[in-house]
PDB file of N, CA and C in Angstrom:
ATOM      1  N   UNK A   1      -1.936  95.755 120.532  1.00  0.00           N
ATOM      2  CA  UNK A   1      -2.319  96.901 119.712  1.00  0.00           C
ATOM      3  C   UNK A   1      -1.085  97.594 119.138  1.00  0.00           C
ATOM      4  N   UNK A   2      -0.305  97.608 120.219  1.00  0.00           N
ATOM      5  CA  UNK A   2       1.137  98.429 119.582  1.00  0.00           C
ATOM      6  C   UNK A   2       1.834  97.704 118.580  1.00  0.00           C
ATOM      7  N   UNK A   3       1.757  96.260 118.588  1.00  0.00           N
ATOM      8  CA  UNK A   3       2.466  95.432 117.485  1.00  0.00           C
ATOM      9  C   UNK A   3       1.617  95.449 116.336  1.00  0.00           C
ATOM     10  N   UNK A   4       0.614  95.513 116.481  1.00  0.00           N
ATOM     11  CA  UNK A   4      -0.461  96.000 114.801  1.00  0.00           C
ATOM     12  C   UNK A   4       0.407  97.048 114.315  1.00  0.00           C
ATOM     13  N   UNK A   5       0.514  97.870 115.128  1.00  0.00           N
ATOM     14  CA  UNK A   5       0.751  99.180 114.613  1.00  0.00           C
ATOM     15  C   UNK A   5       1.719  99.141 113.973  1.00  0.00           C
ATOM     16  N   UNK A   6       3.350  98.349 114.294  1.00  0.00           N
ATOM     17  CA  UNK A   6       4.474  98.533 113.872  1.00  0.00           C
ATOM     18  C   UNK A   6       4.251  97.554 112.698  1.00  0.00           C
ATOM     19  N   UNK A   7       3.796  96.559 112.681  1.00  0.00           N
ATOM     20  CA  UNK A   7       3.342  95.488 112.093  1.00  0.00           C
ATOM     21  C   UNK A   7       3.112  96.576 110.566  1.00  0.00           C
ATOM     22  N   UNK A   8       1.806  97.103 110.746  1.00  0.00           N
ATOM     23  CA  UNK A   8       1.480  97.663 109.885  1.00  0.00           C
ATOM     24  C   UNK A   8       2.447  98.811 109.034  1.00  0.00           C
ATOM     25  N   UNK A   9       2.996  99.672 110.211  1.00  0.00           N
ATOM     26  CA  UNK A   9       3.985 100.567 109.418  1.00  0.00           C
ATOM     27  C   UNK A   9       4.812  99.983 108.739  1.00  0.00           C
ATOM     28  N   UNK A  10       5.825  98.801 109.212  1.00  0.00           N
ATOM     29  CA  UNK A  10       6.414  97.621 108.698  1.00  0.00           C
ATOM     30  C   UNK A  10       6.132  97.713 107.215  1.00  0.00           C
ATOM     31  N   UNK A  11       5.076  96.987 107.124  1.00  0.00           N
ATOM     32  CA  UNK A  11       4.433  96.639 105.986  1.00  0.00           C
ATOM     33  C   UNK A  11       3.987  97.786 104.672  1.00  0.00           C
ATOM     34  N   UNK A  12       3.481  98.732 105.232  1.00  0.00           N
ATOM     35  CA  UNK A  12       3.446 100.260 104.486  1.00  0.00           C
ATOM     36  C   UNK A  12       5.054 100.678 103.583  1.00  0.00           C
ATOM     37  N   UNK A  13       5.541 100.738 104.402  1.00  0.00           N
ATOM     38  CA  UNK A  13       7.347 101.134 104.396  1.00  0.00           C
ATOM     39  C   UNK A  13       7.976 100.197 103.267  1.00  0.00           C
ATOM     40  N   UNK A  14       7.639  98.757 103.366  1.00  0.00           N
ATOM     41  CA  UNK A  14       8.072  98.180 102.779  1.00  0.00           C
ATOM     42  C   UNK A  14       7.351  97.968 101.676  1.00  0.00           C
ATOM     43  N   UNK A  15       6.037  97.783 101.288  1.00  0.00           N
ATOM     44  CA  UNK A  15       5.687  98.464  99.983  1.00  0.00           C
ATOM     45  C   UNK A  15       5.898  99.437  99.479  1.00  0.00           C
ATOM     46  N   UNK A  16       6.258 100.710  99.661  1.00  0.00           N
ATOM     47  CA  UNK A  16       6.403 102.047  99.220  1.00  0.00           C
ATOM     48  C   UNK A  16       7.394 101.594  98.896  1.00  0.00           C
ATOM     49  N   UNK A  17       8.073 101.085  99.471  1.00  0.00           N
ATOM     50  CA  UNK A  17       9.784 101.189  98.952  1.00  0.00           C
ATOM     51  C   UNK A  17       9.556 100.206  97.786  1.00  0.00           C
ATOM     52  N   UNK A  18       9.360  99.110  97.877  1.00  0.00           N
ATOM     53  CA  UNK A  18       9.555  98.035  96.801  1.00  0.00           C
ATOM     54  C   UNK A  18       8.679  98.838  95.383  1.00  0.00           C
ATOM     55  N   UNK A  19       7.674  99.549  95.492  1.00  0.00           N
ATOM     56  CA  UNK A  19       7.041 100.350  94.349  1.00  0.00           C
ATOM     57  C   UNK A  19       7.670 101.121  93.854  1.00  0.00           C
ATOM     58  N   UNK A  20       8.061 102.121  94.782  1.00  0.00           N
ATOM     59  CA  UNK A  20       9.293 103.029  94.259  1.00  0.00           C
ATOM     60  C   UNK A  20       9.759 102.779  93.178  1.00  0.00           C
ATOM     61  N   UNK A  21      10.535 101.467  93.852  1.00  0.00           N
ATOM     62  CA  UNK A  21      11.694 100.971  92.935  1.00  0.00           C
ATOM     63  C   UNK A  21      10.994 100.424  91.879  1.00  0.00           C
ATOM     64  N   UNK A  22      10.525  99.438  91.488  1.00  0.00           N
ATOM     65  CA  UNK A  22       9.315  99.133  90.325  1.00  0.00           C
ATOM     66  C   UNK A  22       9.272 100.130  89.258  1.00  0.00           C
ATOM     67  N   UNK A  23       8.023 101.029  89.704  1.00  0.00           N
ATOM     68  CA  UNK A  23       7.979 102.340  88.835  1.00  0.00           C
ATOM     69  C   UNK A  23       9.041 103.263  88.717  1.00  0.00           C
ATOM     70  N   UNK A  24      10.332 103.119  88.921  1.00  0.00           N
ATOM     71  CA  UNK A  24      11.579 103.864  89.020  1.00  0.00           C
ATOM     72  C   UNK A  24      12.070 103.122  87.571  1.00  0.00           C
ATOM     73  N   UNK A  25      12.169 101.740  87.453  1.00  0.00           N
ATOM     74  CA  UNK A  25      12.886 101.349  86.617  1.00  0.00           C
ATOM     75  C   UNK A  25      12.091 100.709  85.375  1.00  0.00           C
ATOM     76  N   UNK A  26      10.685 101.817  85.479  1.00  0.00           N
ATOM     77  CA  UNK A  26       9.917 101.005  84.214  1.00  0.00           C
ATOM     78  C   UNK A  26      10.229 101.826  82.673  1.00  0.00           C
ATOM     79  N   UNK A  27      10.792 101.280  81.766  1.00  0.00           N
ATOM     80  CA  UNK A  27      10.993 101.891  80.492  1.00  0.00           C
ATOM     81  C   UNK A  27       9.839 102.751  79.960  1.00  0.00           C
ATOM     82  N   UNK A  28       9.965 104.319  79.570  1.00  0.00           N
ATOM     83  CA  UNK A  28       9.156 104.963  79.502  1.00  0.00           C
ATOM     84  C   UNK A  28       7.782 104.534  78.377  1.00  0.00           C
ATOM     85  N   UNK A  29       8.423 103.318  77.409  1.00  0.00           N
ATOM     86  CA  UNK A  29       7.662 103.183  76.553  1.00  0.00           C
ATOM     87  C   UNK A  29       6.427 102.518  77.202  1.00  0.00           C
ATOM     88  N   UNK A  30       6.535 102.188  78.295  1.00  0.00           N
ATOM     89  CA  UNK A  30       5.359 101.380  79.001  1.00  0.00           C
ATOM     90  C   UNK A  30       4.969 102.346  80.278  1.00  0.00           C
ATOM     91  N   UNK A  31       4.872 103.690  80.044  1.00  0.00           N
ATOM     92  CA  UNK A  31       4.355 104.550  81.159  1.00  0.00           C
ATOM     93  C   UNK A  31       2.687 104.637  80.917  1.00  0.00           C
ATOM     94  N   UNK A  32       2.208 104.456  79.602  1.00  0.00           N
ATOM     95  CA  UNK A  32       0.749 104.359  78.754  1.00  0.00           C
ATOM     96  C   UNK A  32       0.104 103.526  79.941  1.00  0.00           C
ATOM     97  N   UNK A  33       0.712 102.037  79.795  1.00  0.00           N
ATOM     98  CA  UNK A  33      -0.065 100.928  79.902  1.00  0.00           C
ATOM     99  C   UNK A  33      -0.099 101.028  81.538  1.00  0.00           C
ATOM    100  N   UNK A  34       0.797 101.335  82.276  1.00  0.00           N
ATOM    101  CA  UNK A  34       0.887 101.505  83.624  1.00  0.00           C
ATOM    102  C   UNK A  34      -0.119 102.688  83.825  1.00  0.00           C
ATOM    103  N   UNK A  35      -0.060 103.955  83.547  1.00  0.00           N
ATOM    104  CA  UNK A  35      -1.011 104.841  84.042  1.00  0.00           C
ATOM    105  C   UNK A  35      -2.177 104.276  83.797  1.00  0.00           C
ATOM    106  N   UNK A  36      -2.549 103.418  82.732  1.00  0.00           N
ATOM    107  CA  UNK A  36      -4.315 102.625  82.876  1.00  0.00           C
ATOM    108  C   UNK A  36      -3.784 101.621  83.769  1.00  0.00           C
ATOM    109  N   UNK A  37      -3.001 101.306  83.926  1.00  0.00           N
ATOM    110  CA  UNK A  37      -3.344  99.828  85.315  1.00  0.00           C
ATOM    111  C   UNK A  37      -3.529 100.639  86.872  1.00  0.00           C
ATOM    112  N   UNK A  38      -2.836 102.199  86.890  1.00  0.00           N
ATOM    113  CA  UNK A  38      -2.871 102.720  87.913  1.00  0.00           C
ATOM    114  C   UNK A  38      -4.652 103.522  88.068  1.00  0.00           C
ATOM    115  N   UNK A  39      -4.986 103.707  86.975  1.00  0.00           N
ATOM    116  CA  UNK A  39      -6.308 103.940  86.709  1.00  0.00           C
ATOM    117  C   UNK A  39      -6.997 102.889  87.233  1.00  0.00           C
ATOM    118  N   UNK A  40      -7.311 101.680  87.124  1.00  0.00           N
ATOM    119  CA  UNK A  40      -7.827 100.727  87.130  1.00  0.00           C
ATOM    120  C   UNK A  40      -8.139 100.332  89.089  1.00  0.00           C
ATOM    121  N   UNK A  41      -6.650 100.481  88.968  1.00  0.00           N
ATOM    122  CA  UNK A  41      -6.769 100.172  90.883  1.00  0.00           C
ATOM    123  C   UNK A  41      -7.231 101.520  91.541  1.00  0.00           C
ATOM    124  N   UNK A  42      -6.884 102.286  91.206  1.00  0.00           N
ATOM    125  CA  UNK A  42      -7.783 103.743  91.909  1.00  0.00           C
ATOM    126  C   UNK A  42      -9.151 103.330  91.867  1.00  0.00           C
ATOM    127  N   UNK A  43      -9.801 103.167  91.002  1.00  0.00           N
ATOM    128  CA  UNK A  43     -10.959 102.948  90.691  1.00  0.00           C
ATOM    129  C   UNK A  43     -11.573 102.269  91.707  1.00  0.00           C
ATOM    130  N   UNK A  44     -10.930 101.238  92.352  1.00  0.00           N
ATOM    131  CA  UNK A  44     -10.884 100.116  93.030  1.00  0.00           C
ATOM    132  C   UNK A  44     -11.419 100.811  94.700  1.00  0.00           C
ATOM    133  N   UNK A  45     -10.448 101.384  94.853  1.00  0.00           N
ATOM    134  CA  UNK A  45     -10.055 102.325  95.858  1.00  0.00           C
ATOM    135  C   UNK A  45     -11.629 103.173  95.950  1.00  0.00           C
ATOM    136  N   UNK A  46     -11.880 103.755  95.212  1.00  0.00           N
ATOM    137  CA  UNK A  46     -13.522 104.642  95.182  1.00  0.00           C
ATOM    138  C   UNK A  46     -14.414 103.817  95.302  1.00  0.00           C
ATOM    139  N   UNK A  47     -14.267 102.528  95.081  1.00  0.00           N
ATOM    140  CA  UNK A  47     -15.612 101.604  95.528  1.00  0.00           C
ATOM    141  C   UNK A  47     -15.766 101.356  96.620  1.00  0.00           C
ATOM    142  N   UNK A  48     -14.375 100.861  97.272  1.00  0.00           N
ATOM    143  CA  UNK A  48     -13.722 100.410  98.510  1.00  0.00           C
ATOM    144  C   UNK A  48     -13.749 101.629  99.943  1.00  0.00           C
ATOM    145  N   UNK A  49     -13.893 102.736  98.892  1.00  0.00           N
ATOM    146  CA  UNK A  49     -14.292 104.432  99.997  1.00  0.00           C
ATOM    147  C   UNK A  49     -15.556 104.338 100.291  1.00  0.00           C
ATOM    148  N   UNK A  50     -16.785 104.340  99.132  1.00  0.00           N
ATOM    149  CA  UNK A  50     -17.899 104.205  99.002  1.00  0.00           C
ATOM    150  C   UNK A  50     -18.593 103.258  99.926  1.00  0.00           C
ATOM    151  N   UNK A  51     -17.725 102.082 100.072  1.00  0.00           N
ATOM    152  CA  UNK A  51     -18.669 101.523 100.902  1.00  0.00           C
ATOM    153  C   UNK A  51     -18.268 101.415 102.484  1.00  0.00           C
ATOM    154  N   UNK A  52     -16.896 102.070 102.543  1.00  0.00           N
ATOM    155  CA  UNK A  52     -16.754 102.534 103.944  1.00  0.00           C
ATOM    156  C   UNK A  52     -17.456 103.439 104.372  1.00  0.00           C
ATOM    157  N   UNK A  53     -18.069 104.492 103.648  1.00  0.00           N
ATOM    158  CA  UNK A  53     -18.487 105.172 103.774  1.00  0.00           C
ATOM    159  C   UNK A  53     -20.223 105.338 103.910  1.00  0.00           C
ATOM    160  N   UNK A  54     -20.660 104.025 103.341  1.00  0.00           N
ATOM    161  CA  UNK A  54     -22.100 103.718 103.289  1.00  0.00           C
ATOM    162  C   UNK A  54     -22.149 102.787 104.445  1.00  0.00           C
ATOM    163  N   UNK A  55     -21.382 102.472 105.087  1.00  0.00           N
ATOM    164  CA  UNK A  55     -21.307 101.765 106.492  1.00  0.00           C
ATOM    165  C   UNK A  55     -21.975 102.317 107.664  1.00  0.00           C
ATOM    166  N   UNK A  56     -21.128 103.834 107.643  1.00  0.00           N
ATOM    167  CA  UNK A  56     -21.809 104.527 108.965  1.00  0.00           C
ATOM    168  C   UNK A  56     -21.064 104.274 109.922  1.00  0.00           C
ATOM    169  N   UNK A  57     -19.967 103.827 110.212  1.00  0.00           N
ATOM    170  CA  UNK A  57     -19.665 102.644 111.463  1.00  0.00           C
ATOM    171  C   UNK A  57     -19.023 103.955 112.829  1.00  0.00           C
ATOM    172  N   UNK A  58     -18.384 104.682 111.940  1.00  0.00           N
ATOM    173  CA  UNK A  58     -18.423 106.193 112.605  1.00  0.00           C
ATOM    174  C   UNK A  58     -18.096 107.274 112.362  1.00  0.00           C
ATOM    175  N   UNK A  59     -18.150 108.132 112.675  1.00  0.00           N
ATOM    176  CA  UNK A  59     -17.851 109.693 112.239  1.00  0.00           C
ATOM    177  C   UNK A  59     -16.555 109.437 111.771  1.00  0.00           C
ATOM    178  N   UNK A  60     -15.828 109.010 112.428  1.00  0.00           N
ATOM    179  CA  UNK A  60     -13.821 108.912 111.730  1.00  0.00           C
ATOM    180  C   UNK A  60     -14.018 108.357 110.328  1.00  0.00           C
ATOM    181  N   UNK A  61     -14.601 107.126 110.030  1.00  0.00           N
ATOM    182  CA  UNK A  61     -14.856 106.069 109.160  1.00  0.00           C
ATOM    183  C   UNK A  61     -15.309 107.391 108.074  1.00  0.00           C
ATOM    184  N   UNK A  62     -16.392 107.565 108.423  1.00  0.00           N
ATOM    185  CA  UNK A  62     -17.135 108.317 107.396  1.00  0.00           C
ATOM    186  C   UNK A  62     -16.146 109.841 107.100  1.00  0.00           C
ATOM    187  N   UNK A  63     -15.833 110.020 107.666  1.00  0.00           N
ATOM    188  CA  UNK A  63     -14.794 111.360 107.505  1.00  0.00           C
ATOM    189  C   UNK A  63     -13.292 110.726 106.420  1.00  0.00           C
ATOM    190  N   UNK A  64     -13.219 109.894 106.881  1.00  0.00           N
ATOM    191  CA  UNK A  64     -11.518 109.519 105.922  1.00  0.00           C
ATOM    192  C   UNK A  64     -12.331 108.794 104.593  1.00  0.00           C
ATOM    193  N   UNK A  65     -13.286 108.010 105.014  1.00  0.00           N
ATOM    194  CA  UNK A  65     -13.892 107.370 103.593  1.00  0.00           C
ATOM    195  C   UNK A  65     -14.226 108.568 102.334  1.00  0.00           C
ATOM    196  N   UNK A  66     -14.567 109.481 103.054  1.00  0.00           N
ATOM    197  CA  UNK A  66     -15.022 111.062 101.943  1.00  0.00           C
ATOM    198  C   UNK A  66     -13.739 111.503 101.157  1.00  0.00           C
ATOM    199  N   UNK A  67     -12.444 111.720 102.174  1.00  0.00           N
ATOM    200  CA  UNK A  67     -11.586 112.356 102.221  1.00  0.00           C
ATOM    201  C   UNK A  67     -10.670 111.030 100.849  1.00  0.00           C
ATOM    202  N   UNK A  68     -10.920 109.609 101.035  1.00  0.00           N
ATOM    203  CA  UNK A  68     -10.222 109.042 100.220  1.00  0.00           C
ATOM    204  C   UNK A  68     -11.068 109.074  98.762  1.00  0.00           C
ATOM    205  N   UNK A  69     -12.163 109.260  98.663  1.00  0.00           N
ATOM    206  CA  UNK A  69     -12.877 109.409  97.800  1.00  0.00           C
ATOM    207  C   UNK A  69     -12.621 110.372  96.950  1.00  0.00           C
ATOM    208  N   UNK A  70     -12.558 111.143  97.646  1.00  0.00           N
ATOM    209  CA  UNK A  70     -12.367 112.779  96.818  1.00  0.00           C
ATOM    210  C   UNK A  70     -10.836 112.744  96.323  1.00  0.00           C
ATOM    211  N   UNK A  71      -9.991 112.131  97.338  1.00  0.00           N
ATOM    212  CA  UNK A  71      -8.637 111.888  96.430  1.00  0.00           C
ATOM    213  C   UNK A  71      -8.697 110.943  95.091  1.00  0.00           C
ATOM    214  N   UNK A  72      -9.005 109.843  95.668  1.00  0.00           N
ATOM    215  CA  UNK A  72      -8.860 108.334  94.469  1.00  0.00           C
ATOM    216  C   UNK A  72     -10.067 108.786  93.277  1.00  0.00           C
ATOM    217  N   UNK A  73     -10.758 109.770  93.637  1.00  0.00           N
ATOM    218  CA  UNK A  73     -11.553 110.557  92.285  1.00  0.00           C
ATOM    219  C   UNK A  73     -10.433 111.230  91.308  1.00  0.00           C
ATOM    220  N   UNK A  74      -9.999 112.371  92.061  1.00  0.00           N
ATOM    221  CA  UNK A  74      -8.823 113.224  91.270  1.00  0.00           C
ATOM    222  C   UNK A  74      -7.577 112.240  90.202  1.00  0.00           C
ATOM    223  N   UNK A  75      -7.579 111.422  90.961  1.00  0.00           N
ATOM    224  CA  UNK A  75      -6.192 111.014  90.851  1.00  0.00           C
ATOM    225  C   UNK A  75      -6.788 110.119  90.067  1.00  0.00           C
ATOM    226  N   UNK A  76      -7.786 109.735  90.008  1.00  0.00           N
ATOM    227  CA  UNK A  76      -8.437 108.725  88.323  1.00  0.00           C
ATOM    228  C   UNK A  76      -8.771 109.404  87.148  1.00  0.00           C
ATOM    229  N   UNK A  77      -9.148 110.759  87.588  1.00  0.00           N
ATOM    230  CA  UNK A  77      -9.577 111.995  86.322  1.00  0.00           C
ATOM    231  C   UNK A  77      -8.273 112.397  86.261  1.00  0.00           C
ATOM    232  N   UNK A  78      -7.087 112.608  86.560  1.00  0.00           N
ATOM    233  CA  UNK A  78      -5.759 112.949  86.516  1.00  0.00           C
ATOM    234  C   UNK A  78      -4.973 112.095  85.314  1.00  0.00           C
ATOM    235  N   UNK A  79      -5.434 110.542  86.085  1.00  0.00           N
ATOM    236  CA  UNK A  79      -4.576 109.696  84.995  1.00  0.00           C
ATOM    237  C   UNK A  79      -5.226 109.554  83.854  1.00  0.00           C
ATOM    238  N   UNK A  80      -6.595 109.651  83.795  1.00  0.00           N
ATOM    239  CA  UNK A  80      -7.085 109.458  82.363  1.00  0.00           C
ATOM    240  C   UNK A  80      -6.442 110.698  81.046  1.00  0.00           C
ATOM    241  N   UNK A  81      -6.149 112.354  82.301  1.00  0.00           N
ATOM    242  CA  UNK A  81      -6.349 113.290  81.276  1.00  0.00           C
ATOM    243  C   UNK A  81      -4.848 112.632  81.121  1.00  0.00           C
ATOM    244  N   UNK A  82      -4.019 112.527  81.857  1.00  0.00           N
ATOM    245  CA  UNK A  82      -2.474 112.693  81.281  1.00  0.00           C
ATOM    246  C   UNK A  82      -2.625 111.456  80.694  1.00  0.00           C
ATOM    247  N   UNK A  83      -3.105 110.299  80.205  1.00  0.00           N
ATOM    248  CA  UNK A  83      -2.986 109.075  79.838  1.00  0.00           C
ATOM    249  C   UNK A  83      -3.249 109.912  78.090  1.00  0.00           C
ATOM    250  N   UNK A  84      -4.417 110.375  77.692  1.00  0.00           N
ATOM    251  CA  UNK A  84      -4.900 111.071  76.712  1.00  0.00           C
ATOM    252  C   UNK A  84      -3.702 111.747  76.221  1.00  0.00           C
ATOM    253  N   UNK A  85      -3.328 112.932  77.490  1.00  0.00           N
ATOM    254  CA  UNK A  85      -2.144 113.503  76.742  1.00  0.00           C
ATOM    255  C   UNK A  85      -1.146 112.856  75.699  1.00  0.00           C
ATOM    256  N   UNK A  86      -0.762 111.666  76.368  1.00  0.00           N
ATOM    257  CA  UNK A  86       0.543 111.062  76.407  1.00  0.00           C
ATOM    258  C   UNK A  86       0.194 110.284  75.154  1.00  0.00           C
ATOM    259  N   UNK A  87      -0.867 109.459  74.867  1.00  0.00           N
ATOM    260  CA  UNK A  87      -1.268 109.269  73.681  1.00  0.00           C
ATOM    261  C   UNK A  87      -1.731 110.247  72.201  1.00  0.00           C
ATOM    262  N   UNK A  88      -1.986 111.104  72.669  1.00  0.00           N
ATOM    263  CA  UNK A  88      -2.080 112.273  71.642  1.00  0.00           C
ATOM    264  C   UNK A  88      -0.713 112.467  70.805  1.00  0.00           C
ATOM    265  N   UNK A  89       0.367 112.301  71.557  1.00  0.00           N
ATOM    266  CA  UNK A  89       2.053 112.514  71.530  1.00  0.00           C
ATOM    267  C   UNK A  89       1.866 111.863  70.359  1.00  0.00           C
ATOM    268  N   UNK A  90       1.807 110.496  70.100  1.00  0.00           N
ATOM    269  CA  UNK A  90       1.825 109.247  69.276  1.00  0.00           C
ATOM    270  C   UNK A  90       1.228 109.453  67.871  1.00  0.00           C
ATOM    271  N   UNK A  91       0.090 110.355  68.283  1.00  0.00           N
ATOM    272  CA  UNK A  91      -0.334 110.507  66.598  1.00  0.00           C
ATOM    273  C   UNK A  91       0.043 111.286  65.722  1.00  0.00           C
ATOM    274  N   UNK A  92      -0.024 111.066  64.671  1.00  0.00           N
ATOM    275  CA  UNK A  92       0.516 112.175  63.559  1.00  0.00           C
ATOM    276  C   UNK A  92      -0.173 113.685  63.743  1.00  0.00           C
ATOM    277  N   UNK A  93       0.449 114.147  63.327  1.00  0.00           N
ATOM    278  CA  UNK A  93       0.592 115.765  62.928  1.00  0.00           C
ATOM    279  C   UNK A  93      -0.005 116.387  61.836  1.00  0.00           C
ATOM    280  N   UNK A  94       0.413 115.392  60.619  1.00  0.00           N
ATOM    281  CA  UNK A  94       0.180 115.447  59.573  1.00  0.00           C
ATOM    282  C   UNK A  94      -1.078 115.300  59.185  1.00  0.00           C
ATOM    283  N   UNK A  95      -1.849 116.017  58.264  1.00  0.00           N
ATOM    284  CA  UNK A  95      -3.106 115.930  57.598  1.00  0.00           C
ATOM    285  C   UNK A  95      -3.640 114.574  57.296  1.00  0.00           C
ATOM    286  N   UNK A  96      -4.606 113.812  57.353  1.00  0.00           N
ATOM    287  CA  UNK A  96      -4.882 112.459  56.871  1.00  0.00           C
ATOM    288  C   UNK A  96      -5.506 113.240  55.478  1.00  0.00           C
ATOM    289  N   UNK A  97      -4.809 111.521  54.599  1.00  0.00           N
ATOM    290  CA  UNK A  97      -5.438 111.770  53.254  1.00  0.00           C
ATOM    291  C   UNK A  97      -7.082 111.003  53.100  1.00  0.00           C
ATOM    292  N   UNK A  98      -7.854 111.701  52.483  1.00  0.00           N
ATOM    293  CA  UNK A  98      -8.797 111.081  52.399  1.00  0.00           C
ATOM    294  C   UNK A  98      -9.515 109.797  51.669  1.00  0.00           C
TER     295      UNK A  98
END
């Protein structure tokens, strides 16, 4: 049980870090296309809550499944509004001619 555990932190640690770095060195002109791919996997994440959560398996289960839900919700209505923002940037200013 204790080697899951380190196993797992292991593994946590070392993704965070390798992402970090990833999204650290992505050229801003491609922050658009990344906030919809980060959209995309959140999304993922709320299905993946949902049905931990339609399990029942136990009060903990059902308590963190809510709790990730209600995050990986925000944080998908988050990236869409700033995705919008960030594209708004892009369009003209200027009056269209008719």
């Amino acid at each position: 049980m204790k080697l899951d555990l380190m196993t797992d932190l292991y593994v946590f640690m070392l993704a965070a870090f390798i992402g970090f770095e990833v999204i650290r060195r992505i050229s801003p002109l491609l922050h658009t296309p990344l906030m919809s791919l980060t959209n995309a996997l959140d999304a993922i994440a709320v299905v993946g809550a949902i049905l931990l959560v339609g399990a029942h398996k136990s009060t903990l289960s059902t308590v963190l499944g809510t709790i990730a839900i209600v995050a990986a919700t925000s944080n998908v209505v988050g990236g869409f509004l700033i995705t919008d923002r960030m594209l708004k940037m892009f369009k003209s200013s200027r009056p269209q001619k008719p």
